[in-house]
N, C-alpha and C. Protein backbone atom coordinates (compact mmCIF):
# COMPACT_ATOMS: atom_id res chain seq x y z
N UNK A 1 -181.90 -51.31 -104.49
CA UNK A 1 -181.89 -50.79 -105.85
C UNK A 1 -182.88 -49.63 -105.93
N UNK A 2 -182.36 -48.49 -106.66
CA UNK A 2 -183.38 -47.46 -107.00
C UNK A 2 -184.36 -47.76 -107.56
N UNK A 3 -185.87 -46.82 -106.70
CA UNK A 3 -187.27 -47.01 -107.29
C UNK A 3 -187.09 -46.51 -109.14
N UNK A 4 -186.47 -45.88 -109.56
CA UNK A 4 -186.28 -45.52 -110.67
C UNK A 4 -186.12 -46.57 -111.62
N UNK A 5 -185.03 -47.55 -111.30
CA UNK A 5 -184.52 -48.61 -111.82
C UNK A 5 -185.07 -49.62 -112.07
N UNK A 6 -186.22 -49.90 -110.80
CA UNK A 6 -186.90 -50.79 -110.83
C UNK A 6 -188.17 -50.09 -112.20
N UNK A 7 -188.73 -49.12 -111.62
CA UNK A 7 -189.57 -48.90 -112.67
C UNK A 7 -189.60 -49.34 -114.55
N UNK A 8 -188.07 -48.74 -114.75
CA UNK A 8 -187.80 -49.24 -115.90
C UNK A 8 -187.73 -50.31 -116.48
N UNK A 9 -187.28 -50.96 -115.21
CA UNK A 9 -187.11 -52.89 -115.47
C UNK A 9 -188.56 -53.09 -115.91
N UNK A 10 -189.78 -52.66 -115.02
CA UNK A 10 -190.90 -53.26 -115.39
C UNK A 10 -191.30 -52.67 -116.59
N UNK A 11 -190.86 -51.68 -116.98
CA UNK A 11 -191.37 -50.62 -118.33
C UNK A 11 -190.64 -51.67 -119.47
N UNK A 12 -189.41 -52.15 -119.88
CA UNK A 12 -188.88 -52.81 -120.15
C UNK A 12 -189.96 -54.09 -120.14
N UNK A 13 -190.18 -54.88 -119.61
CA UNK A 13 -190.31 -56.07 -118.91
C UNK A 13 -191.69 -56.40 -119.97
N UNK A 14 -192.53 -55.04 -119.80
CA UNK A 14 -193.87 -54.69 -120.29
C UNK A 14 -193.28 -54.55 -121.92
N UNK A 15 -192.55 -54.05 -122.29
CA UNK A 15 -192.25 -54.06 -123.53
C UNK A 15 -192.18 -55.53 -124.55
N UNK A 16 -191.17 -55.87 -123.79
CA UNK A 16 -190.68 -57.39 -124.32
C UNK A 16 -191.91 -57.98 -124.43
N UNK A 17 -192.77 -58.24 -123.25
CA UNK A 17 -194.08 -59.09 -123.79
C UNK A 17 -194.92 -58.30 -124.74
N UNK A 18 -195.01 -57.06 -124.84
CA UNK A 18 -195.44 -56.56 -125.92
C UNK A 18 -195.01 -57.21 -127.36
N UNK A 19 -193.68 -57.38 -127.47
CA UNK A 19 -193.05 -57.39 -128.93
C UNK A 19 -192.83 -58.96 -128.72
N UNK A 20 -192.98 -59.48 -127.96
CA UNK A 20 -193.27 -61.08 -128.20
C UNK A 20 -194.88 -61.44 -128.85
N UNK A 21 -195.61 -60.64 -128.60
CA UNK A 21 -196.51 -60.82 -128.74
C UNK A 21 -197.04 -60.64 -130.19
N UNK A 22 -195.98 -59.24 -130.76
CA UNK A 22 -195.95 -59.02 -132.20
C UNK A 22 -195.17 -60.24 -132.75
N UNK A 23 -194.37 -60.60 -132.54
CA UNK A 23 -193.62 -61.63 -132.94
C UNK A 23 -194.21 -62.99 -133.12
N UNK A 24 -195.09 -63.20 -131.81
CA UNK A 24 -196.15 -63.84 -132.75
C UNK A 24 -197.38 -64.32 -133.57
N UNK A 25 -198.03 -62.96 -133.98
CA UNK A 25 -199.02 -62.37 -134.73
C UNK A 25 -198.22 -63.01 -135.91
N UNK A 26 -197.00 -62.14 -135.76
CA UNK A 26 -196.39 -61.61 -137.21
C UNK A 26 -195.61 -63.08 -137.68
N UNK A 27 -195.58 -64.04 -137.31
CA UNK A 27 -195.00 -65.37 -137.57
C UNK A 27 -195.86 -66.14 -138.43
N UNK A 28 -197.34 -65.51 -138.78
CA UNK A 28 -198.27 -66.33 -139.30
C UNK A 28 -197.63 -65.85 -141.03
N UNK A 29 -196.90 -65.37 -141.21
CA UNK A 29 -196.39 -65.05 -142.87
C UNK A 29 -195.85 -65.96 -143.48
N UNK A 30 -196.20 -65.60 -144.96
CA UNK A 30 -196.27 -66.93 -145.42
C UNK A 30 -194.88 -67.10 -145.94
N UNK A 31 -193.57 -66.32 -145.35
CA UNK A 31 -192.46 -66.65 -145.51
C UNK A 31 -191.95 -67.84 -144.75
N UNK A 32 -191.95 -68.27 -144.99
CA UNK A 32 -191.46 -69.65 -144.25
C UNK A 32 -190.41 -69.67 -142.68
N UNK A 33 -189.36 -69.75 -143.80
CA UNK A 33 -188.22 -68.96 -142.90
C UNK A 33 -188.06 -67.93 -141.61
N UNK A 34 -188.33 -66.87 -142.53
CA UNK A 34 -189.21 -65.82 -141.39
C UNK A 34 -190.26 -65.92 -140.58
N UNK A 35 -190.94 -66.92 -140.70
CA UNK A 35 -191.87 -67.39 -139.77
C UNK A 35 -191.51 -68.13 -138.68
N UNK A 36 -190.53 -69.32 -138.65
CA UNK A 36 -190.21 -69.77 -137.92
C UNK A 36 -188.93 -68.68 -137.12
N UNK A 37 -188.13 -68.21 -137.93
CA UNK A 37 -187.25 -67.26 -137.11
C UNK A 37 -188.23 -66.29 -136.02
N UNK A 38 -189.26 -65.48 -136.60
CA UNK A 38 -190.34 -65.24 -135.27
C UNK A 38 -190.63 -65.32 -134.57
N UNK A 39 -190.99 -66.90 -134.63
CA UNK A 39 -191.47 -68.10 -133.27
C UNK A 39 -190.16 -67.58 -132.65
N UNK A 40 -189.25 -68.06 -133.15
CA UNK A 40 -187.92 -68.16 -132.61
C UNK A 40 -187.53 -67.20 -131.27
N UNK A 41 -187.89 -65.41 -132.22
CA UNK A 41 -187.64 -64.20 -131.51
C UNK A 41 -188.71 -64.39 -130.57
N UNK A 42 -189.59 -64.92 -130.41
CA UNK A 42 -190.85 -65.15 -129.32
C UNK A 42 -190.69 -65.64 -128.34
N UNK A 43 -190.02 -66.93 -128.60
CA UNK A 43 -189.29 -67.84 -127.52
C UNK A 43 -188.14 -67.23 -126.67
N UNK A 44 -187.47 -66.66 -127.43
CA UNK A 44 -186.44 -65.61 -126.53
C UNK A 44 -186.49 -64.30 -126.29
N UNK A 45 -187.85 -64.24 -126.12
CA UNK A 45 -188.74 -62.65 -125.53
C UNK A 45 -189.36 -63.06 -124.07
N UNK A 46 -189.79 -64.50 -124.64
CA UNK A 46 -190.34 -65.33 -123.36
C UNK A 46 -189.50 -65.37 -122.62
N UNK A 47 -188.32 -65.88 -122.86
CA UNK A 47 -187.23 -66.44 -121.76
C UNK A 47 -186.48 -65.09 -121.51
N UNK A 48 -186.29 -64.02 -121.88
CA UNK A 48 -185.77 -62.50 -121.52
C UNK A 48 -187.13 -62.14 -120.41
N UNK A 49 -188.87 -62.23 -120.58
CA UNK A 49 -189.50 -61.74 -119.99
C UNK A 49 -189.37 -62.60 -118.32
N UNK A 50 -189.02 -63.83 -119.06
CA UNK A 50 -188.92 -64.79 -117.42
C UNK A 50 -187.67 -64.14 -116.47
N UNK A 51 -186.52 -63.66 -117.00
CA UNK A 51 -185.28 -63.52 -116.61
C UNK A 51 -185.66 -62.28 -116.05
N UNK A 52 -186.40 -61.50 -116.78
CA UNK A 52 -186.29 -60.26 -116.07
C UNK A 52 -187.33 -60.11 -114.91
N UNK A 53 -188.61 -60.76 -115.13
CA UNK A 53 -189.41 -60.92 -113.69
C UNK A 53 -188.57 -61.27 -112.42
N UNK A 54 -187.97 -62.58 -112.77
CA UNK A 54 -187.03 -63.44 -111.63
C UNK A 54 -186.09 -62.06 -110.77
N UNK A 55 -185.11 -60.82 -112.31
CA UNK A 55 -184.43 -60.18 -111.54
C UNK A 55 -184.93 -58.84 -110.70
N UNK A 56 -186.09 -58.65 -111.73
CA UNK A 56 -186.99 -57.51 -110.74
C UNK A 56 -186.85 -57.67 -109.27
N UNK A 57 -187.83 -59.07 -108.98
CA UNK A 57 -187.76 -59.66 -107.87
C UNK A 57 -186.59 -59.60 -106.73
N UNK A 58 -185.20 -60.54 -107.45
CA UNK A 58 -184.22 -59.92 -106.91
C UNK A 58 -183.53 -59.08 -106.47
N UNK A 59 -184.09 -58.09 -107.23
CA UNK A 59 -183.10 -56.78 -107.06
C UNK A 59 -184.49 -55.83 -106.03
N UNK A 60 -185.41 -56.69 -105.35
CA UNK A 60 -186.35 -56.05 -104.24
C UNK A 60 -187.56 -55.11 -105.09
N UNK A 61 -188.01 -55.75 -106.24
CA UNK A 61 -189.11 -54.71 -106.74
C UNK A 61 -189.86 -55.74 -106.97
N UNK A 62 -191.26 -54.77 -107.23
CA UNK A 62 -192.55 -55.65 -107.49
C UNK A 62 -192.54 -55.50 -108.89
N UNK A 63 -192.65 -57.11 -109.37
CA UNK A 63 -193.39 -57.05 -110.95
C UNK A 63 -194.16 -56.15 -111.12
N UNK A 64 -194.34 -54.87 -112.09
CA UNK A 64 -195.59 -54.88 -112.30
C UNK A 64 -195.73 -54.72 -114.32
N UNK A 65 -196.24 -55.47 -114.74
CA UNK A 65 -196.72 -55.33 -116.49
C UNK A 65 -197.96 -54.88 -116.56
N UNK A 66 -198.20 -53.40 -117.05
CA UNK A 66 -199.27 -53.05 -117.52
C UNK A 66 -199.38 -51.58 -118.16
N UNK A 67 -200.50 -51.34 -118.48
CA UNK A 67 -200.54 -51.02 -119.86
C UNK A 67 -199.80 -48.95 -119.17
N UNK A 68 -200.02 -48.83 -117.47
CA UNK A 68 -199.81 -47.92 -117.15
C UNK A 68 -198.56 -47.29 -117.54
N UNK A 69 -197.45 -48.37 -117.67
CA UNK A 69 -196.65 -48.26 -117.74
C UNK A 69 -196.64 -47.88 -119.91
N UNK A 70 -197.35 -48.26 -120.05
CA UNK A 70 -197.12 -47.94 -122.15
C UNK A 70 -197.51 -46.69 -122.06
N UNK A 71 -198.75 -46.10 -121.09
CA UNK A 71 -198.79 -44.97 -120.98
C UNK A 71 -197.85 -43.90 -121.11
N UNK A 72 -197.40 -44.67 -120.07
CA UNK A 72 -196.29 -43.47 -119.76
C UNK A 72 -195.60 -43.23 -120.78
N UNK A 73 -194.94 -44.15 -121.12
CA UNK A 73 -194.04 -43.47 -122.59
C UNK A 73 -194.77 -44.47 -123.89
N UNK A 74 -195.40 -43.67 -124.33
CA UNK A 74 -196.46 -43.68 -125.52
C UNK A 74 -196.35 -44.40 -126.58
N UNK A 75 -194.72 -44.51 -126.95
CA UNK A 75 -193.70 -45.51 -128.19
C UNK A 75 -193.76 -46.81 -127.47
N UNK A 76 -194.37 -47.36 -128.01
CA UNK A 76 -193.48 -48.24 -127.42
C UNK A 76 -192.37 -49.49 -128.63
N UNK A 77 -191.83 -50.38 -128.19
CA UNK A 77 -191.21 -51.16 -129.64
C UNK A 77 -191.68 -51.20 -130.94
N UNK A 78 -192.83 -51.45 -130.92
CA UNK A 78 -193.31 -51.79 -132.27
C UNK A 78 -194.97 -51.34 -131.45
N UNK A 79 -195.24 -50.42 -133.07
CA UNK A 79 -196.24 -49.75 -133.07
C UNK A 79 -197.52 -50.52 -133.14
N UNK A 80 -198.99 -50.20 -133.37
CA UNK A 80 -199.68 -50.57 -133.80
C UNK A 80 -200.66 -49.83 -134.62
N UNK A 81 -201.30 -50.38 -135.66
CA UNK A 81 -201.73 -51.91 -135.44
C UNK A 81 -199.95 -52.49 -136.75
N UNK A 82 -200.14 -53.65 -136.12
CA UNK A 82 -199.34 -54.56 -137.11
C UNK A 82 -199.59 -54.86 -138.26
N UNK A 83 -198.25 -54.70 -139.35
CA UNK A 83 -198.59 -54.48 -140.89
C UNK A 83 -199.18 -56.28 -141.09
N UNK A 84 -199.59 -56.34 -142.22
CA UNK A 84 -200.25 -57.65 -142.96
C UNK A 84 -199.11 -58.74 -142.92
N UNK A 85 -198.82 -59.63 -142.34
CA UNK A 85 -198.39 -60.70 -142.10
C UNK A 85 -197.80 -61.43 -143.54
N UNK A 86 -198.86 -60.67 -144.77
CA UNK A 86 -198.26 -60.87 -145.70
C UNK A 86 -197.01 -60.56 -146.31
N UNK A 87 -197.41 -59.07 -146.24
CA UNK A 87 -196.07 -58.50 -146.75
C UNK A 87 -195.35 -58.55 -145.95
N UNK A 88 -194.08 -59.25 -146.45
CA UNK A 88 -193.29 -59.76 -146.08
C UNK A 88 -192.18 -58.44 -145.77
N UNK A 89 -192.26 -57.51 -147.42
CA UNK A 89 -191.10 -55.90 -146.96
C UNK A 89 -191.75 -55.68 -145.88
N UNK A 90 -193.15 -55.42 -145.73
CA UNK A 90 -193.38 -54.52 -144.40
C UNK A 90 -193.12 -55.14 -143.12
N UNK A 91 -193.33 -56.36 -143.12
CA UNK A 91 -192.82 -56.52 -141.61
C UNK A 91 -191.30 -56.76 -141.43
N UNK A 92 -190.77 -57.24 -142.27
CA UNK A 92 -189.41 -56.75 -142.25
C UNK A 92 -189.18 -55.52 -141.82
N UNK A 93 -189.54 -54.60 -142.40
CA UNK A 93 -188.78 -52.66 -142.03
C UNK A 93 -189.57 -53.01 -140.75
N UNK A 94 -190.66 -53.30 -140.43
CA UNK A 94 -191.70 -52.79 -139.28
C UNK A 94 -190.33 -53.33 -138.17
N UNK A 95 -190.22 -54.86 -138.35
CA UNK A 95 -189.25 -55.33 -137.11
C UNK A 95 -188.28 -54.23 -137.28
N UNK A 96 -187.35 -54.26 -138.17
CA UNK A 96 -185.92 -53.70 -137.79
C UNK A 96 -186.37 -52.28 -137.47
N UNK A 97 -187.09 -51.85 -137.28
CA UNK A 97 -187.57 -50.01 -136.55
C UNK A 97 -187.75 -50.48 -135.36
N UNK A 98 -188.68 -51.62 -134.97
CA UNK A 98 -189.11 -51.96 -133.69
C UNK A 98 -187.45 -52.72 -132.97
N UNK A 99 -186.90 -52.85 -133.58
CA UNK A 99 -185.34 -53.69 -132.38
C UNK A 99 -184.84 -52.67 -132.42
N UNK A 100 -185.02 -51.42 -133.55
CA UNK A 100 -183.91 -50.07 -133.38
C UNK A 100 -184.39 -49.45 -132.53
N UNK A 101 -185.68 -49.43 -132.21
CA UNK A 101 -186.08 -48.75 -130.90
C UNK A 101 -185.88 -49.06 -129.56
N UNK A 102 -185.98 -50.85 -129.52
CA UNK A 102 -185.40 -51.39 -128.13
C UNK A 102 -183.96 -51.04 -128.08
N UNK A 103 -183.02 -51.31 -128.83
CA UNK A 103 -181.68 -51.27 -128.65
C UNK A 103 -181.37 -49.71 -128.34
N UNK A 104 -182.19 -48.70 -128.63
CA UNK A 104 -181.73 -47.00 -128.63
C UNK A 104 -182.53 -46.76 -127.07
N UNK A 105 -183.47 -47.84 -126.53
CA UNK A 105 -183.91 -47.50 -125.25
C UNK A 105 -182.91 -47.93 -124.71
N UNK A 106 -182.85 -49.37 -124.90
CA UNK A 106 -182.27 -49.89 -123.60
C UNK A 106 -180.79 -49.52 -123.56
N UNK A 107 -180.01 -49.01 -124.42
CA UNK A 107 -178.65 -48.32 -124.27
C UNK A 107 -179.00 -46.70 -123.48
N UNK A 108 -179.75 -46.28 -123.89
CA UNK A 108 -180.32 -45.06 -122.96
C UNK A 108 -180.85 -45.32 -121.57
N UNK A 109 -181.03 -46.71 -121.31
CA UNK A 109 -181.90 -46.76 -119.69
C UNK A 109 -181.06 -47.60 -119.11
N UNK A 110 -180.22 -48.32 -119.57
CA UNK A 110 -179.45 -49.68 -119.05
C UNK A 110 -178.03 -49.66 -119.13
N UNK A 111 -177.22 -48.56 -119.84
CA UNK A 111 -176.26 -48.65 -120.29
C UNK A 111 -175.35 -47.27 -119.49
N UNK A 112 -175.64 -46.24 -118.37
CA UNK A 112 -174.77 -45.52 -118.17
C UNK A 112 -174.15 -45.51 -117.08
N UNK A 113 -173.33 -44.66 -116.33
CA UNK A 113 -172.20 -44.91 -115.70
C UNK A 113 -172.96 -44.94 -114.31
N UNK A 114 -174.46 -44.61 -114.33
CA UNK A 114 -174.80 -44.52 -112.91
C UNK A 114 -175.58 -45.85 -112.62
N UNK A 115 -175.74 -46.87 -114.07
CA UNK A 115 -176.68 -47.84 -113.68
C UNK A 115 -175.76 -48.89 -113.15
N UNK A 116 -176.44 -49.63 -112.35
CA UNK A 116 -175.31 -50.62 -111.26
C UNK A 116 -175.20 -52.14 -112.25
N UNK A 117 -174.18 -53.01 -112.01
CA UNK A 117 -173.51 -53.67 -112.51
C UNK A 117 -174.26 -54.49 -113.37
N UNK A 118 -175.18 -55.03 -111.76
CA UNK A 118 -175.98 -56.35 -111.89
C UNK A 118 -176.93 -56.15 -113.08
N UNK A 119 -177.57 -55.05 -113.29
CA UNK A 119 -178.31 -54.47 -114.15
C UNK A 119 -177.47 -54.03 -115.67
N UNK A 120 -176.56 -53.75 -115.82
CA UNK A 120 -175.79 -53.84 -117.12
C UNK A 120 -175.63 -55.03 -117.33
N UNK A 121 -174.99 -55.80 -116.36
CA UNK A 121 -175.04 -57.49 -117.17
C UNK A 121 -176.40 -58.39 -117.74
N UNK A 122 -177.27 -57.91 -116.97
CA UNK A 122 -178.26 -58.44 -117.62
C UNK A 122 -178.58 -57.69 -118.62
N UNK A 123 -178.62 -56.16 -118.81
CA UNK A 123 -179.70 -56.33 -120.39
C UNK A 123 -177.86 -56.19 -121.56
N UNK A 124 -177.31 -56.92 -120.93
CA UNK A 124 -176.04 -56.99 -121.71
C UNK A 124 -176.07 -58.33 -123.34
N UNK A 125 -176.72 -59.31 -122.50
CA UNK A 125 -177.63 -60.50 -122.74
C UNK A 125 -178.29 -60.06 -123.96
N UNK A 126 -179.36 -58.98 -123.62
CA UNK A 126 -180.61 -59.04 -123.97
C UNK A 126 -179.94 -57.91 -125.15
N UNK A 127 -178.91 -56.97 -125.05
CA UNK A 127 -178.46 -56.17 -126.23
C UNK A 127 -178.09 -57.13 -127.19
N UNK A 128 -176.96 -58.29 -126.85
CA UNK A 128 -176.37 -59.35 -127.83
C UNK A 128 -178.20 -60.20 -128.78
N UNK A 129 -179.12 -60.14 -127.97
CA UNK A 129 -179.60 -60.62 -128.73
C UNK A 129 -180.56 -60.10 -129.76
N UNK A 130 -180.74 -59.02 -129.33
CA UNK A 130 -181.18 -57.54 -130.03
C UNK A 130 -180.57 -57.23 -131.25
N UNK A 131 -179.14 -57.25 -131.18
CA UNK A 131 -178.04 -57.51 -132.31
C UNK A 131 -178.16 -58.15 -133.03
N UNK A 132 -178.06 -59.66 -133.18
CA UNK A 132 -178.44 -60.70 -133.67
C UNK A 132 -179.77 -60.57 -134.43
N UNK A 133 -180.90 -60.33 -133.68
CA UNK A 133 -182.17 -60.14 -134.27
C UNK A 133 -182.21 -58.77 -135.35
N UNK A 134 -181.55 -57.82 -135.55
CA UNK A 134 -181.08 -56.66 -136.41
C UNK A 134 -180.35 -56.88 -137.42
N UNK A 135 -179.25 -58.16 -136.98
CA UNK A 135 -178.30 -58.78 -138.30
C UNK A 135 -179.55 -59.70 -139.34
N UNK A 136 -179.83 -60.78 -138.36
CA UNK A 136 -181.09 -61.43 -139.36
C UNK A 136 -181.62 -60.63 -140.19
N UNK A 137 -182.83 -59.63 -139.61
CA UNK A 137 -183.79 -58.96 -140.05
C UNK A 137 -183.22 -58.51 -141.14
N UNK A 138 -182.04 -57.65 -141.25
CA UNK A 138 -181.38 -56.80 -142.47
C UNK A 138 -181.03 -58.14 -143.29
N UNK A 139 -180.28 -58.81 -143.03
CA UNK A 139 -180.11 -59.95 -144.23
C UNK A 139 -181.44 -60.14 -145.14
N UNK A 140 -182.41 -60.71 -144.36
CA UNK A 140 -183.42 -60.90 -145.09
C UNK A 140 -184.07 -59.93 -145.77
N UNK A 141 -184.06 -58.45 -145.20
CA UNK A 141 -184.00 -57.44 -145.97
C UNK A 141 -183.41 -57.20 -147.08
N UNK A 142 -182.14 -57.09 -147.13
CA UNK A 142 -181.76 -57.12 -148.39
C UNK A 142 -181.65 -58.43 -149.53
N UNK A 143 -181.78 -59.79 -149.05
CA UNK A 143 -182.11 -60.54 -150.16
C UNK A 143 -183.47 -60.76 -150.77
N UNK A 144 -184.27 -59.81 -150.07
CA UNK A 144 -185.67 -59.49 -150.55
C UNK A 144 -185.76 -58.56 -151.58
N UNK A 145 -184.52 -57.08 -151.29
CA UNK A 145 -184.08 -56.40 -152.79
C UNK A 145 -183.47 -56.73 -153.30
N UNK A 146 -182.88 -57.68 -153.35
CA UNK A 146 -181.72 -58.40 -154.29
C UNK A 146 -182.97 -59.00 -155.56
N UNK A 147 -183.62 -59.61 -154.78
CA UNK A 147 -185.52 -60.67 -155.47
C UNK A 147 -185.90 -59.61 -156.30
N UNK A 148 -186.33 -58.33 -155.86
CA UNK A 148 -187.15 -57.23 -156.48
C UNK A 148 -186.68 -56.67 -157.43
């Protein structure tokens, strides 16, 4: 597998535990619901970060997570510092900017005609759940202006 490819996996790889990590800062709100859905997105940041170490590996690259890699490209998912746990609008918009940014990377790094199979099927996974986490987020978004 290309050194290129691999790089990204870990740039990627470094991300996800990043935004697991927001995910669970940001779970301490006192929305209930949304709190546990958090945990939720945490748990399956965890199990995307496990999947993707395991395929790094496989596909002949070295793990590597670190911050060299945030360097490099400066955005990363979700910004910092993280809005107040309270407000509930703000971390709402904050998430759905932060999954619009994973989903606009990883269709840009994972998704074209030169990236190899094994590697589209996996962050194929990880788009469906990206999706999902964008449908939530906006629901709860808008029955929050529906409230207001």
């Amino acid at each position: 597998m290309e050194k290129n490819t691999i790089d990204n996996l870990n740039i990627a790889l470094t991300k996800i535990l990043d935004l697991r990590e927001a995910y669970n800062e940001l779970s301490n709100t006192s929305h209930k619901e949304l709190s546990e859905k958090l945990k939720e997105f945490a748990e399956n940041a965890k199990s995307e970060a496990e999947n993707l170490t395991k395929s790094i590996s496989d596909f002949g690259g070295e793990v590597e997570t670190s911050e060299r890699h945030t360097d490099q490209n400066a955005i990363s998912w979700v910004s910092r510092p993280l809005p107040n746990a309270d407000d509930v609008d703000e971390v709402v918009e904050f998430l759905i900017k932060g999954e619009k940014r994973r989903e606009e990377e990883l269709n840009e790094k994972f998704s074209g005609k030169d990236t190899e199979r094994e590697v589209k099927n996996l962050f194929m996974k990880y788009k469906e759940q990206n999706e999902s986490n964008l449908v939530y987020l906006q629901s709860v978004k808008d029955s929050l202006e529906k409230a207001n």
